[in-house]
C-alpha atoms as a PDB file:
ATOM      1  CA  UNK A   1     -28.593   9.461  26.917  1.00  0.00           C
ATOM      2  CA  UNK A   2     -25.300   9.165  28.568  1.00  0.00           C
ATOM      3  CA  UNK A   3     -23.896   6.730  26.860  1.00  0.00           C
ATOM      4  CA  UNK A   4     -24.733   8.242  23.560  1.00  0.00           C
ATOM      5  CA  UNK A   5     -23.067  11.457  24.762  1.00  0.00           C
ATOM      6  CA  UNK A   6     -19.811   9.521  25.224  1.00  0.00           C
ATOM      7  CA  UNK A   7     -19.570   7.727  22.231  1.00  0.00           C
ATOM      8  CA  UNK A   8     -20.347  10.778  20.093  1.00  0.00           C
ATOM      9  CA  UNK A   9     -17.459  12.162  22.277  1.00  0.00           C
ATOM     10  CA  UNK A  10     -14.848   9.505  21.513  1.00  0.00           C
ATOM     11  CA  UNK A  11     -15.434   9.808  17.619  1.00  0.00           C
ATOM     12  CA  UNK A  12     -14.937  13.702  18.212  1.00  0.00           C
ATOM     13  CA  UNK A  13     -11.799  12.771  19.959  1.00  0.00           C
ATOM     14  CA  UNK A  14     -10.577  10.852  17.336  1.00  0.00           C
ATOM     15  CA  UNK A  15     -11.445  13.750  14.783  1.00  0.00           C
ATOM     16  CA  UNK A  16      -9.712  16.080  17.089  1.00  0.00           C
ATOM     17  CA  UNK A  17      -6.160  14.196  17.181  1.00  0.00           C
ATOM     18  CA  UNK A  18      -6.633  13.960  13.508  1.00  0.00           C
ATOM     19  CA  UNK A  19      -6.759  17.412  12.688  1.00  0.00           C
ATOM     20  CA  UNK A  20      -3.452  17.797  15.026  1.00  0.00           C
ATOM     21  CA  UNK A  21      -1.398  14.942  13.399  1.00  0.00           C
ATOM     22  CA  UNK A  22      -2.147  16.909  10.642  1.00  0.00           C
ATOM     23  CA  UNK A  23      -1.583  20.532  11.322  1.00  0.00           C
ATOM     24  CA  UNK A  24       1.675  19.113  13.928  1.00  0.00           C
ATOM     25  CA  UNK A  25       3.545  17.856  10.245  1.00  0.00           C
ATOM     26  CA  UNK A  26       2.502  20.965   8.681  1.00  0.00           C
ATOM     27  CA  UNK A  27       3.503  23.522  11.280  1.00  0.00           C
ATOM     28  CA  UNK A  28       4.953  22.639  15.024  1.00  0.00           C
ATOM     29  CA  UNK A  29       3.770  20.394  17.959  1.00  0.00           C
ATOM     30  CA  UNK A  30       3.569  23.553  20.192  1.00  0.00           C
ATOM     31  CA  UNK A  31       1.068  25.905  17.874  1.00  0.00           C
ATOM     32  CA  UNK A  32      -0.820  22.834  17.753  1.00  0.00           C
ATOM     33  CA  UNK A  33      -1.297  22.753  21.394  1.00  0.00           C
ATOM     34  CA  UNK A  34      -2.350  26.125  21.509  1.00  0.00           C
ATOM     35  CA  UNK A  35      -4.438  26.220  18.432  1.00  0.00           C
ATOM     36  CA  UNK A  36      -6.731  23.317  20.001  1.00  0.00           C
ATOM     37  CA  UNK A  37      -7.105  25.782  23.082  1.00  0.00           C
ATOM     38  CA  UNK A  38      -7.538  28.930  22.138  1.00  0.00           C
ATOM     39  CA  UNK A  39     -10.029  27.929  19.359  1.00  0.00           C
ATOM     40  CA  UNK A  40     -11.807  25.931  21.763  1.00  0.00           C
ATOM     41  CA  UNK A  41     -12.610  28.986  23.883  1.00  0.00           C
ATOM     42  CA  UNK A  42     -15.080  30.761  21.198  1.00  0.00           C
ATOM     43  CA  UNK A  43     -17.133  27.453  20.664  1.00  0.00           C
ATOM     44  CA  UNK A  44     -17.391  27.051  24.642  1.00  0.00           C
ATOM     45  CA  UNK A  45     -17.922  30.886  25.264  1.00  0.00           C
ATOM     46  CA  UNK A  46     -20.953  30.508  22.813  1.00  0.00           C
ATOM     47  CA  UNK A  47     -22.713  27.466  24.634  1.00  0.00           C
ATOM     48  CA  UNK A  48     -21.564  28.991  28.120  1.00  0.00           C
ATOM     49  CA  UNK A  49     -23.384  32.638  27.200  1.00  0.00           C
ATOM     50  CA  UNK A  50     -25.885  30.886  26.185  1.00  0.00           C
ATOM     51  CA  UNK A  51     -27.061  28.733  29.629  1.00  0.00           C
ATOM     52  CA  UNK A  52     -25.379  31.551  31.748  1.00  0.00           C
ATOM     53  CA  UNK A  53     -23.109  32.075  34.383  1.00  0.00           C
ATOM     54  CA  UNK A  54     -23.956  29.281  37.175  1.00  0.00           C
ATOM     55  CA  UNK A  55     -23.199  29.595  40.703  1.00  0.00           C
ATOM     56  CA  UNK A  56     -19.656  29.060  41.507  1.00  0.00           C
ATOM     57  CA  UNK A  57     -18.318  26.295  44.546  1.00  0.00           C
ATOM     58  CA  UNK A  58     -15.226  26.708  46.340  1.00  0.00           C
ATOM     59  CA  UNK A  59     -12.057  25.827  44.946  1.00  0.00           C
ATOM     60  CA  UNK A  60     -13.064  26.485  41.514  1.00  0.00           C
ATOM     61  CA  UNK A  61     -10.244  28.798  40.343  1.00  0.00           C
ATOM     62  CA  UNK A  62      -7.265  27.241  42.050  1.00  0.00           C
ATOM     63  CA  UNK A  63      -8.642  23.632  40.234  1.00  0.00           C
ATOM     64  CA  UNK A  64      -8.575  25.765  37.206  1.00  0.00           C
ATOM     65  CA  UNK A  65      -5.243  26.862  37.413  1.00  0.00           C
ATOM     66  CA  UNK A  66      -3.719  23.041  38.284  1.00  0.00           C
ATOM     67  CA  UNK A  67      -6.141  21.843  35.644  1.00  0.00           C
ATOM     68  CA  UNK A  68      -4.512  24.300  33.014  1.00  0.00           C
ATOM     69  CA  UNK A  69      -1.112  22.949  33.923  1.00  0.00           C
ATOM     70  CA  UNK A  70      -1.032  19.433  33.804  1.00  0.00           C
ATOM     71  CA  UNK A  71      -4.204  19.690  30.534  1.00  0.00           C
ATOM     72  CA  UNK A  72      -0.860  21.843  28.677  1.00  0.00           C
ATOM     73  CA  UNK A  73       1.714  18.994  29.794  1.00  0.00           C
ATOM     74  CA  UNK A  74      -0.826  16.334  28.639  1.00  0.00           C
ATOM     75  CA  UNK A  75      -1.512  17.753  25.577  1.00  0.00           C
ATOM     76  CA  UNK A  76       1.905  18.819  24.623  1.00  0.00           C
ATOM     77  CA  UNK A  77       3.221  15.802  25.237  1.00  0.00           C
ATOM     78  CA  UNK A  78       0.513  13.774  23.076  1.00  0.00           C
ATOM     79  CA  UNK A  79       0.752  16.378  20.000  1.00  0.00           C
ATOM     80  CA  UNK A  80       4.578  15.368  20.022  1.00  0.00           C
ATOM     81  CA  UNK A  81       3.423  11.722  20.133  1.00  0.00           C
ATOM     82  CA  UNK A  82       1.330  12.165  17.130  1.00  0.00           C
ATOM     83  CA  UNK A  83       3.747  13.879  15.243  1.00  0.00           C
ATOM     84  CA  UNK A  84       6.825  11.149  15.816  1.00  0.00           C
ATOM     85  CA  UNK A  85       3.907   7.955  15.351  1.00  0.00           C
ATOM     86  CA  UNK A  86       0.909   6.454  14.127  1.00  0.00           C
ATOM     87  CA  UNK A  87      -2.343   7.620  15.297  1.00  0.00           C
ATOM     88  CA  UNK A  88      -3.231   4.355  15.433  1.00  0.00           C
ATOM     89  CA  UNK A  89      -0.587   3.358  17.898  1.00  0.00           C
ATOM     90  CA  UNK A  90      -0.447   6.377  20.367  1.00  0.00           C
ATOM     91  CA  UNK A  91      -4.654   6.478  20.798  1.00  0.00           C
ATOM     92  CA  UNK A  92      -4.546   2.983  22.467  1.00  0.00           C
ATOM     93  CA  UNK A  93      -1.125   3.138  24.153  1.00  0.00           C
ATOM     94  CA  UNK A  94      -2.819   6.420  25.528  1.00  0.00           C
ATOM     95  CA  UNK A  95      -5.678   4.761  27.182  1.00  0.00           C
ATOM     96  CA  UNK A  96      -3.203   3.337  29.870  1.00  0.00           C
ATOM     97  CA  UNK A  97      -4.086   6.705  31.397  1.00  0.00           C
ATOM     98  CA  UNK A  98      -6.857   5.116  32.845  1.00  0.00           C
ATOM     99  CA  UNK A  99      -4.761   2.677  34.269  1.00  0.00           C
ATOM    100  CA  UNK A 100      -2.615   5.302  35.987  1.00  0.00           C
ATOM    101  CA  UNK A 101      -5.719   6.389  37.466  1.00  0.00           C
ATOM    102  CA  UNK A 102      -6.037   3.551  39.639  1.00  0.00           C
ATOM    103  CA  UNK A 103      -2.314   3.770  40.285  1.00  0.00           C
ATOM    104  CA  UNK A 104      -2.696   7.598  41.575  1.00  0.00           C
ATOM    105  CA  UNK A 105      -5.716   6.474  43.737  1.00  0.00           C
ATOM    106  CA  UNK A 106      -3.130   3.598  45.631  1.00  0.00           C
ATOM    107  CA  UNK A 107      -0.166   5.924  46.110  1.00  0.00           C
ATOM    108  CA  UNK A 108      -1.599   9.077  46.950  1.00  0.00           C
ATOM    109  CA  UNK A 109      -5.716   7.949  48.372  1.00  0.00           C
ATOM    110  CA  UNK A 110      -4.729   5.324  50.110  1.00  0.00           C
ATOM    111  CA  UNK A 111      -7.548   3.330  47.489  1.00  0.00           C
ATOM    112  CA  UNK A 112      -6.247  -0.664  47.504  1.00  0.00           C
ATOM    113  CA  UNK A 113      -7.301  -1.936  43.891  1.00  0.00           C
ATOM    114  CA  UNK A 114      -9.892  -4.649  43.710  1.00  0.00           C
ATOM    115  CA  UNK A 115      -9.117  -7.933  42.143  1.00  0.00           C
ATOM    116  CA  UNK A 116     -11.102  -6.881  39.044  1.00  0.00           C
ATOM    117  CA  UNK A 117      -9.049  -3.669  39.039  1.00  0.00           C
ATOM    118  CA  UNK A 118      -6.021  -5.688  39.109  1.00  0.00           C
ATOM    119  CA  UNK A 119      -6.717  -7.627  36.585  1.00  0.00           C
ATOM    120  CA  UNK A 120      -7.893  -5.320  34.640  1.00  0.00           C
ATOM    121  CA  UNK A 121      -3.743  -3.646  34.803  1.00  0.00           C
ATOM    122  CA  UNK A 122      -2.986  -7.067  33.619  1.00  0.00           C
ATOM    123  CA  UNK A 123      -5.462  -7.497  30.866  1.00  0.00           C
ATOM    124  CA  UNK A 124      -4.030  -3.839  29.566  1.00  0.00           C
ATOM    125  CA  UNK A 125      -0.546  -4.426  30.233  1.00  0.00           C
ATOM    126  CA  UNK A 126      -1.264  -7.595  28.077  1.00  0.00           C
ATOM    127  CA  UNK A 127      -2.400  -5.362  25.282  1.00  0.00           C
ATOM    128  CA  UNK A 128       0.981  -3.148  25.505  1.00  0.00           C
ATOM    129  CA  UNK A 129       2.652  -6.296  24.895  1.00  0.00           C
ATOM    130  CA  UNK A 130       0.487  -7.512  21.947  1.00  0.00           C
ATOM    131  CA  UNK A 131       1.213  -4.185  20.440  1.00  0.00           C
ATOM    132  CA  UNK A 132       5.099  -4.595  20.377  1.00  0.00           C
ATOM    133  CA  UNK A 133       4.906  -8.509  20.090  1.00  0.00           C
ATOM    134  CA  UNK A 134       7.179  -8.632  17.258  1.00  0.00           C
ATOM    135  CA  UNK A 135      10.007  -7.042  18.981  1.00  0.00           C
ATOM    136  CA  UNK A 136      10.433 -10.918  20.783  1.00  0.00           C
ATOM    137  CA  UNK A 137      12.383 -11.436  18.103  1.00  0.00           C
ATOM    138  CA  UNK A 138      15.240  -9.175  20.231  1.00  0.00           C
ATOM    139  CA  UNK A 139      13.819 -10.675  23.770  1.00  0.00           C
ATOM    140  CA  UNK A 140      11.085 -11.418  25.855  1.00  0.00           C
ATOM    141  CA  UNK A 141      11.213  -7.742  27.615  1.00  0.00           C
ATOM    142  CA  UNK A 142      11.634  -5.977  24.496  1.00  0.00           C
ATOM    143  CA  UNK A 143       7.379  -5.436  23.638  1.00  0.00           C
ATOM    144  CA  UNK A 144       7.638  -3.332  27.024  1.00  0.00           C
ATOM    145  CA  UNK A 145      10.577  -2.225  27.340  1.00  0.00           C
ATOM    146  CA  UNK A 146       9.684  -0.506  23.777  1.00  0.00           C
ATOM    147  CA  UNK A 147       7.334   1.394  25.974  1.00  0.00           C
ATOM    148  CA  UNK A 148      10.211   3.566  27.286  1.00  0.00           C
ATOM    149  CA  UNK A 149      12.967   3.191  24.392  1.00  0.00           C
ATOM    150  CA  UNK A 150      10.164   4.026  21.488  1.00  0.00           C
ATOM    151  CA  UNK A 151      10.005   7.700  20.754  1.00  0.00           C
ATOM    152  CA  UNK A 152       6.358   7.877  19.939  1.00  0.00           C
ATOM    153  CA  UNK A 153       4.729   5.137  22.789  1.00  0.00           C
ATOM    154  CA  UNK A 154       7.173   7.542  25.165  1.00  0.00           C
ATOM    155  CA  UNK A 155       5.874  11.089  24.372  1.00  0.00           C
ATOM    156  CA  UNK A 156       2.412   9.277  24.768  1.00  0.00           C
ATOM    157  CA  UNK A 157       2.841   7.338  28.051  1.00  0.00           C
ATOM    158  CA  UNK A 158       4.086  10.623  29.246  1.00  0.00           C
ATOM    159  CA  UNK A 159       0.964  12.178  28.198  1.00  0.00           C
ATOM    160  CA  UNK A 160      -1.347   9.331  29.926  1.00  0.00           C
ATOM    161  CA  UNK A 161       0.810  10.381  33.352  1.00  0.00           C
ATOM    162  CA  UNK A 162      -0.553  14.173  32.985  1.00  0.00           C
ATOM    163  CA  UNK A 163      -4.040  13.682  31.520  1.00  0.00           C
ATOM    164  CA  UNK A 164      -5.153  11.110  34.350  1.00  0.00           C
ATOM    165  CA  UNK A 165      -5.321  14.090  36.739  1.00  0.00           C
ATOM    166  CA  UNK A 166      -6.415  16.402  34.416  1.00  0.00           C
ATOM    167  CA  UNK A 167      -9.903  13.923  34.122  1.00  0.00           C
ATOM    168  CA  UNK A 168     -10.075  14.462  37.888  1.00  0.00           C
ATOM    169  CA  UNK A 169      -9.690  17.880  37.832  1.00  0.00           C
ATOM    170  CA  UNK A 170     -12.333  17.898  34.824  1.00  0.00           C
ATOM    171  CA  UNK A 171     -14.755  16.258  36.994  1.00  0.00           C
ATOM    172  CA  UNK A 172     -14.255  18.686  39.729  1.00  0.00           C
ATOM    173  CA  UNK A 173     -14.544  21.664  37.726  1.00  0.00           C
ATOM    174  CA  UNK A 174     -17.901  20.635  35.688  1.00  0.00           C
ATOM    175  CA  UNK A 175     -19.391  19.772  39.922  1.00  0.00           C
ATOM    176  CA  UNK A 176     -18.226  23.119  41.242  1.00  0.00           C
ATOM    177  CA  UNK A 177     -20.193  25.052  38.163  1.00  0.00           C
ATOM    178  CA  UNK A 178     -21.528  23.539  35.254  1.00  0.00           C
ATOM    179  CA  UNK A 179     -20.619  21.949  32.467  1.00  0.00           C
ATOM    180  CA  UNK A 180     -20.115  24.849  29.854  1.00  0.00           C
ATOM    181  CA  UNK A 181     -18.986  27.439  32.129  1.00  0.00           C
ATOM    182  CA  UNK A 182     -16.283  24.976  33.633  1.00  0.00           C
ATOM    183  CA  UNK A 183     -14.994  23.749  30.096  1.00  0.00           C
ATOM    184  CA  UNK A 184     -14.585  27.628  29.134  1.00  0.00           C
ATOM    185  CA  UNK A 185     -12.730  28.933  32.333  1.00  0.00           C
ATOM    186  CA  UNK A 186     -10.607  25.669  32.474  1.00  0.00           C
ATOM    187  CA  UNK A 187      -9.292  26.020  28.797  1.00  0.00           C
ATOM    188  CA  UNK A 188      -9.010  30.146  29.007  1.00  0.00           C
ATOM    189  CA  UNK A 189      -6.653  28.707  31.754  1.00  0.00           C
ATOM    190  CA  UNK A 190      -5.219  26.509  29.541  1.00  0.00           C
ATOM    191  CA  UNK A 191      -4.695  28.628  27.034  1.00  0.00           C
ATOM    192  CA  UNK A 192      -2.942  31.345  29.368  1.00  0.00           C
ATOM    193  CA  UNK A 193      -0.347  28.609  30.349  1.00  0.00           C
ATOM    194  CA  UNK A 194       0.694  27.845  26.645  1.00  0.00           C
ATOM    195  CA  UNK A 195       0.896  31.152  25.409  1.00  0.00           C
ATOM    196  CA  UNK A 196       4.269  32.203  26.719  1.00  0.00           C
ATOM    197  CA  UNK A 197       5.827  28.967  25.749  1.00  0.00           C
ATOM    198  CA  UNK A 198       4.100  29.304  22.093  1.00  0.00           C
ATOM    199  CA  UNK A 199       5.285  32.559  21.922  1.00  0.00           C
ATOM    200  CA  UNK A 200       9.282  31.541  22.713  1.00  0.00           C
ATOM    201  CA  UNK A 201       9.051  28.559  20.681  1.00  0.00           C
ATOM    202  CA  UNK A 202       6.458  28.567  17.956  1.00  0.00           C
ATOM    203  CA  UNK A 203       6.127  32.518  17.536  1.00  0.00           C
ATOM    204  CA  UNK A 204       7.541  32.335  14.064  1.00  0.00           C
ATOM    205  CA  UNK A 205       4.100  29.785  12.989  1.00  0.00           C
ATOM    206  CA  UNK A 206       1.512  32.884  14.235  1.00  0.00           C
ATOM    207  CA  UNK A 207       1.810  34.088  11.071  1.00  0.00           C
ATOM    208  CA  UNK A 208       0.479  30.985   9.157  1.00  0.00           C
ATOM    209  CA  UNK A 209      -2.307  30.623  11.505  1.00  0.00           C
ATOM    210  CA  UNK A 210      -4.125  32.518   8.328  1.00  0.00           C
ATOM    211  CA  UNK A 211      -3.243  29.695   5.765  1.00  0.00           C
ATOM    212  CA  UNK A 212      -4.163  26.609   7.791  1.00  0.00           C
ATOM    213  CA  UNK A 213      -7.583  29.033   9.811  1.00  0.00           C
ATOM    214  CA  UNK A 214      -9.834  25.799   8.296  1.00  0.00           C
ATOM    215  CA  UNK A 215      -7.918  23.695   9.935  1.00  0.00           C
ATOM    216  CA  UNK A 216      -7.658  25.667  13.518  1.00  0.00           C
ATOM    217  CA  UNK A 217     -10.732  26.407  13.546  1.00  0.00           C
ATOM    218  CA  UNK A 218     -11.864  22.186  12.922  1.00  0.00           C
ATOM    219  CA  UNK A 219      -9.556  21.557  15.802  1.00  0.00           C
ATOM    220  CA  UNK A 220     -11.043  24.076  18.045  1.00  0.00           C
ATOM    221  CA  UNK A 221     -14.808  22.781  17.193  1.00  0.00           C
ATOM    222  CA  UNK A 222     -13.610  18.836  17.500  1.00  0.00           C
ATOM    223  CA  UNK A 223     -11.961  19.389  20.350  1.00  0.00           C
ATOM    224  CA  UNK A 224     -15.305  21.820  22.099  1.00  0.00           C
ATOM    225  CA  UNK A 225     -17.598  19.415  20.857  1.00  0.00           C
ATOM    226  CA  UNK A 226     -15.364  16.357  22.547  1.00  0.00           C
ATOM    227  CA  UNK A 227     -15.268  17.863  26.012  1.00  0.00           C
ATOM    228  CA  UNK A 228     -18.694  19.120  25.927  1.00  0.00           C
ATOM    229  CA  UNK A 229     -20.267  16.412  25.502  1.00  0.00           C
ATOM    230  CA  UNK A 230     -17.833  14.437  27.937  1.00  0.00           C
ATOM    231  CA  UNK A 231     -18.473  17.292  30.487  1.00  0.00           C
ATOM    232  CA  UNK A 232     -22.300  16.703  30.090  1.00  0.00           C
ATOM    233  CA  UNK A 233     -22.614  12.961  30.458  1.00  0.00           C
ATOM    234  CA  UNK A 234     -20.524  13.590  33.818  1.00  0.00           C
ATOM    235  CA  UNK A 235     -23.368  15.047  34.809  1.00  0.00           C
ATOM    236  CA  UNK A 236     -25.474  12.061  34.138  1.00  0.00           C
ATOM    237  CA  UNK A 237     -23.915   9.638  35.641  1.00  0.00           C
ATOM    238  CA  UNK A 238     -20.783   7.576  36.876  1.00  0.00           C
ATOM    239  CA  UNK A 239     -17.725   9.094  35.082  1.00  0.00           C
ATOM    240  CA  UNK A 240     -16.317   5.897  35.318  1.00  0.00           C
ATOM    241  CA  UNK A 241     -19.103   4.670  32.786  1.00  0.00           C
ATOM    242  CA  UNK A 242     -18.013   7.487  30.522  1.00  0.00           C
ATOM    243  CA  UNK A 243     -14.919   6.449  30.366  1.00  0.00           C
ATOM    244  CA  UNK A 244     -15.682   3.027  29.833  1.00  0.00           C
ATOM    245  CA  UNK A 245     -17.395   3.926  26.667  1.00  0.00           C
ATOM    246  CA  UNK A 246     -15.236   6.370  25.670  1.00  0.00           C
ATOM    247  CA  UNK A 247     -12.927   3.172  24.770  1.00  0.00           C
ATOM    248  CA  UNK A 248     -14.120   2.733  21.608  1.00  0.00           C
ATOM    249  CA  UNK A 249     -11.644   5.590  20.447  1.00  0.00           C
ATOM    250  CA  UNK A 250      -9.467   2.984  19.490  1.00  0.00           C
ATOM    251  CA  UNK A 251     -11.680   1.603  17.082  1.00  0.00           C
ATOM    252  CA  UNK A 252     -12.264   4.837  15.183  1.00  0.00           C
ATOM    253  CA  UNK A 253      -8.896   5.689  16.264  1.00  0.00           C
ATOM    254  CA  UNK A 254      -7.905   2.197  14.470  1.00  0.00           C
ATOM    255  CA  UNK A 255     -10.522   3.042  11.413  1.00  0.00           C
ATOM    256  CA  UNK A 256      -8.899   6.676  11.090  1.00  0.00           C
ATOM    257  CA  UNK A 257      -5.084   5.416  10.345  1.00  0.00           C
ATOM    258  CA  UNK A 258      -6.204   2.638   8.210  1.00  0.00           C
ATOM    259  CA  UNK A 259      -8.020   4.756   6.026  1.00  0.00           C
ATOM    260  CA  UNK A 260      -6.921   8.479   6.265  1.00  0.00           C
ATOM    261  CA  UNK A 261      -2.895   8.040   6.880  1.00  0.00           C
ATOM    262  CA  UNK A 262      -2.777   4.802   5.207  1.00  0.00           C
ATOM    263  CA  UNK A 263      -1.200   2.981   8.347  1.00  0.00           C
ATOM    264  CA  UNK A 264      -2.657  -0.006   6.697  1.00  0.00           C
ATOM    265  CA  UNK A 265       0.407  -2.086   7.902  1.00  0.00           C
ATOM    266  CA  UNK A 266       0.695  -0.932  11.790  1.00  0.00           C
ATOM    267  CA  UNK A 267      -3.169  -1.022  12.264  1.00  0.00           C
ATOM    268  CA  UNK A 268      -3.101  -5.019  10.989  1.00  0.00           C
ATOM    269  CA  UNK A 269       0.215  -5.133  13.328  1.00  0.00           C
ATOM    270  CA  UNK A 270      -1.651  -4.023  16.502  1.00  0.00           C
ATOM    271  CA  UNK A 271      -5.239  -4.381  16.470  1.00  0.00           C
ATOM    272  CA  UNK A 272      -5.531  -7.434  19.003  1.00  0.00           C
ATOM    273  CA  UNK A 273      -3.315  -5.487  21.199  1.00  0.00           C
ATOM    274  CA  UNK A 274      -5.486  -2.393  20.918  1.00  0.00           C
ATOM    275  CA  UNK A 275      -8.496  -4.428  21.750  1.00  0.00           C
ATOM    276  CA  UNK A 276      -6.922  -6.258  24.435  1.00  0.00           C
ATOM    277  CA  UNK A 277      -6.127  -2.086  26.145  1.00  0.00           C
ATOM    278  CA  UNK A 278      -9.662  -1.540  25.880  1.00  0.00           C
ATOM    279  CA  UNK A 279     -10.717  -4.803  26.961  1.00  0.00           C
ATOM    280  CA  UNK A 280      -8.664  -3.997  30.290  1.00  0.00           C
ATOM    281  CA  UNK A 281      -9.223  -0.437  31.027  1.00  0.00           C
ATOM    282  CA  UNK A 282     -13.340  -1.313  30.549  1.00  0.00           C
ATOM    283  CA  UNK A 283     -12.746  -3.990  33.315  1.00  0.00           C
ATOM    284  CA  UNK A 284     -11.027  -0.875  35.502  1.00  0.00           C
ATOM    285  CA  UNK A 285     -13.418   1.491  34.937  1.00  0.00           C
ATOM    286  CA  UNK A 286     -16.781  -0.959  35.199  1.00  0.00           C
ATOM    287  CA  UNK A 287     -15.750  -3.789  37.775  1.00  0.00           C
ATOM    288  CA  UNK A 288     -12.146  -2.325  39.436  1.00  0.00           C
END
């Protein structure tokens, strides 16, 4: 059952960062980042009514609150991504978040990574360099280097760095309550930390929230339905397994650019690297 759960939830995911390439061009990165909250909340509110209020552990509203933060940095960070690139780029470059899971387990949990976790860095970092293989041409550094010098693979690295805690905090909130009720008070959070900044940036693109309410209102249910689901299969079992599954985002991910924004070129360009990031982070998440 799990496993279904977290594939449905990487298509969903896929759908999700669709709808915000999409509304980003159209409007702002910033409205985008608070549409997919705040029209989360109704969809969650509904399922958490619905199986009640659980009993609450300790810790639950301070996780919450650092949940809210680095969730807005993440996603901020990977609507800007979106809106500068490829969907079919950023989605695999973003996986390295997994990668910097492992990474904030060494420096800050004192958790030495196994050889199969090790290789599994390599095997990813492989697929980073698959992705930019034709920039040899300038040198042998340039594929990663273009990491840090490529607008687009930048704003999304940057977003891998915040999201990899966010999981954790996920995780944390969906033990200390339940899976509905956590997802709701997490992103009512969430949405409380981008408002202000919405308001001083984007307040101008309230007003067309009206003309593009289809596609809010798709975001908000991709996006529920994504973390619902994820939130559930927690529940079931490893959430290392989840993850693991979850991978195959890049192939609907790859299927999605091809076919909706006609990245027909870039998604020939980079597949074997895309494969190859998946290929690694399921050898982090199953064996590392």
């Amino acid at each position: 059952m799990w496993f279904v759960l977290a594939l449905a939830s990487g298509l969903f995911q896929v759908l999700r960062n669709m709808t915000m390439k999409r509304i980003g061009h159209a409007l702002d990165d910033t409205i985008n980042v608070w549409g997919r909250f705040a029209f989360l909340v109704p969809f969650a509110a509904v399922v958490s009514a619905w199986h009640g209020i659980p009993e609450i552990g300790e810790g639950f509203w301070w996780t919450c609150l650092f949940f809210g933060i680095t969730q807005t940095a993440a996603t901020l960070s990977l609507s800007r991504a979106l809106k500068v690139s490829d969907i079919s780029l950023v989605t695999p470059i973003w996986k390295l978040s997994l990668i910097l899971v492992v990474v904030y387990g060494f420096l800050w949990l004192d958790e030495t990574p196994s050889l199969a976790g090790a290789a599994g860095v390599a095997v990813s970092l492989g697929g980073v360099y698959l992705i930019n293989a034709e920039r040899t041409r300038t040198s042998l550094w340039a594929p990663l280097l273009a990491i840090v010098t490529d607008p687009g693979q930048r704003y999304t690295l940057l977003s891998a760095a915040f999201l990899a805690p966010s999981v954790v905090l996920m995780k944390q909130l969906v033990l200390s309550s339940d899976p509905y009720f956590g997802t709701l008070i997490a992103y009512l959070f969430a949405t409380a930390v981008i408002t202000p900044y919405t308001l001083y940036r984007s307040g101008k693109h309230f007003a067309s929230i009206a003309r593009f309410w289809m596609d809010f209102l798709a975001l908000g249910a991709f996006a529920a339905v994504s973390i619902l689901l994820t939130a559930v299969a927690y529940t079931l079992t490893l959430s290392s397994y989840v993850e693991a599954v979850k991978q195959v985002e890049i192939l609907f991910a790859l299927a999605v650019g091809y076919v909706v924004f006609h990245e027909r070129a870039r998604v020939r360009a980079i597949w074997p690297g895309s494969l190859t990031i998946m290929a690694g982070a399921a050898i982090i998440r199953l064996w590392g």
